[in-house]
Protein backbone atom coordinates (compact mmCIF):
# COMPACT_ATOMS: atom_id res chain seq x y z
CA UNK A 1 21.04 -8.52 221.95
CA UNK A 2 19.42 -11.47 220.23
CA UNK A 3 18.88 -14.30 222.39
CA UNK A 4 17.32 -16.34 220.01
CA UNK A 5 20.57 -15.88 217.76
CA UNK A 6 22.69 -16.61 220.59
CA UNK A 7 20.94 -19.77 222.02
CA UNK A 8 20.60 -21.21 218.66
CA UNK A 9 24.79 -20.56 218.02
CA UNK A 10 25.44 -22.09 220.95
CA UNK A 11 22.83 -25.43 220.48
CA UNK A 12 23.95 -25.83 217.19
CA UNK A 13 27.85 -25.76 217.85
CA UNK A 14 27.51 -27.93 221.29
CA UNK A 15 25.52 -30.47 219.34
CA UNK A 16 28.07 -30.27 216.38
CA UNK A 17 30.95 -30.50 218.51
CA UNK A 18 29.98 -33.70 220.74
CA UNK A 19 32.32 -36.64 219.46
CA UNK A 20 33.83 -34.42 217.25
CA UNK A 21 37.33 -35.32 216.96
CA UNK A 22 38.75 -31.73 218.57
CA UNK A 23 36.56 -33.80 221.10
CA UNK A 24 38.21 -36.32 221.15
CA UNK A 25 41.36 -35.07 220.78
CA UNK A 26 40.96 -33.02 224.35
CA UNK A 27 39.82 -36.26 225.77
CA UNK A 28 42.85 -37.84 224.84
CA UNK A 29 45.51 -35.05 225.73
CA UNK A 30 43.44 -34.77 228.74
CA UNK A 31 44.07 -38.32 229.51
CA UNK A 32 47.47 -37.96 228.74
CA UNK A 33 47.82 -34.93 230.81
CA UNK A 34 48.76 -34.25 234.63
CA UNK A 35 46.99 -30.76 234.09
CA UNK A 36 43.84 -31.49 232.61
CA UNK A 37 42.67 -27.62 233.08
CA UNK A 38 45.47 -26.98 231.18
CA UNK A 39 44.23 -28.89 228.13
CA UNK A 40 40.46 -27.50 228.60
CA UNK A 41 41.70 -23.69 228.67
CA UNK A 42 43.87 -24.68 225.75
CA UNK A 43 40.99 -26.33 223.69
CA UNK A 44 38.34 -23.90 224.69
CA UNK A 45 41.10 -21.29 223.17
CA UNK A 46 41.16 -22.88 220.13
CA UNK A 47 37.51 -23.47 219.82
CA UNK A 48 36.71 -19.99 220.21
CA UNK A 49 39.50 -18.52 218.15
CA UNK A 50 38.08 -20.67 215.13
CA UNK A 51 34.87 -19.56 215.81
CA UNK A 52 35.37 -16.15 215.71
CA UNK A 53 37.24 -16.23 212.36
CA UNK A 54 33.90 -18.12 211.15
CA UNK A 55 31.69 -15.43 212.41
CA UNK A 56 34.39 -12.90 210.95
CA UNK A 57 34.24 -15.16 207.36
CA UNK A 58 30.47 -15.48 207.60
CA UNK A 59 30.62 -11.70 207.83
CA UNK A 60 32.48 -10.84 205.43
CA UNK A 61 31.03 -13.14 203.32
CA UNK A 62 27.96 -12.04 203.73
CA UNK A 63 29.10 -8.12 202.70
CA UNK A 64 30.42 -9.07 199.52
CA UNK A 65 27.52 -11.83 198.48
CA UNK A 66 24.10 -12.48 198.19
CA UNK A 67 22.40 -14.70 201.17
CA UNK A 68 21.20 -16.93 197.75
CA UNK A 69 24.31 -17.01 196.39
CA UNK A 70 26.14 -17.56 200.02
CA UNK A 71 23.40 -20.72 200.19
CA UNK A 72 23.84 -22.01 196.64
CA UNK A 73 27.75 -22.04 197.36
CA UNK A 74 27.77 -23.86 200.63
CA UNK A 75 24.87 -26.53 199.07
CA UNK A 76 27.64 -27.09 196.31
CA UNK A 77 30.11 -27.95 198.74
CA UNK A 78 28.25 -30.11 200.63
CA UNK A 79 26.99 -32.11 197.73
CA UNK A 80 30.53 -32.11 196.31
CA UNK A 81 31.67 -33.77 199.89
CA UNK A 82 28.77 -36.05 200.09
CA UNK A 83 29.51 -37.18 196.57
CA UNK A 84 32.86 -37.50 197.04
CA UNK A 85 32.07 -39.57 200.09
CA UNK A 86 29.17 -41.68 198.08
CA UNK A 87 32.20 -42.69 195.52
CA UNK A 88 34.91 -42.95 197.90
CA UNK A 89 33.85 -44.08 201.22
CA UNK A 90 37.88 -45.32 202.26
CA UNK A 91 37.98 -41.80 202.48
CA UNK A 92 36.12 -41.40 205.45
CA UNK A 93 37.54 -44.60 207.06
CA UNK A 94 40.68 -43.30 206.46
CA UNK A 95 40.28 -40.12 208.62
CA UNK A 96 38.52 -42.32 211.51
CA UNK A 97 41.68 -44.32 211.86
């Protein structure tokens, strides 16, 4: 088993996911709720089922491409979203509210 792997998944998705708004979403249904256990089994569900069909994407990604190619195509996207953010910042205001 990789450790290093493993403890660097797991900083890098708790740091990530702190005031994220699945966050603050459970924080809210949590509020809401009279079974707050409910909503943390519920979200940690959800977290992990998303995860896994990352790692299964990343996978299968990873058969079919390059790693360069695999890194040019995420730096794309994230300059097209940062771009698209530069030009249009209502856009992130928009999902904030």
């Amino acid at each position: 088993m990789d450790w290093n792997l493993l403890g660097l998944s797991f900083i890098t998705v708790f740091l990530s996911e702190l005031g994220d708004k699945s966050q603050l979403a459970a924080i809210a249904l949590s509020g809401r709720s009279q079974f707050p256990r409910m909503v943390f089994l519920g979200t940690a569900a959800a977290l992990l089922l998303t995860s896994l069909l990352g790692a299964l994407a990343g996978g299968w990604a990873a058969e079919l491409l390059p790693v360069k190619t695999t890194k040019a195509i995420a730096a794309i996207g994230f300059a097209f979203l940062a771009i698209r953010l530069w030009f249009h910042p209502d856009l992130s205001q928009d999902e904030e509210n």
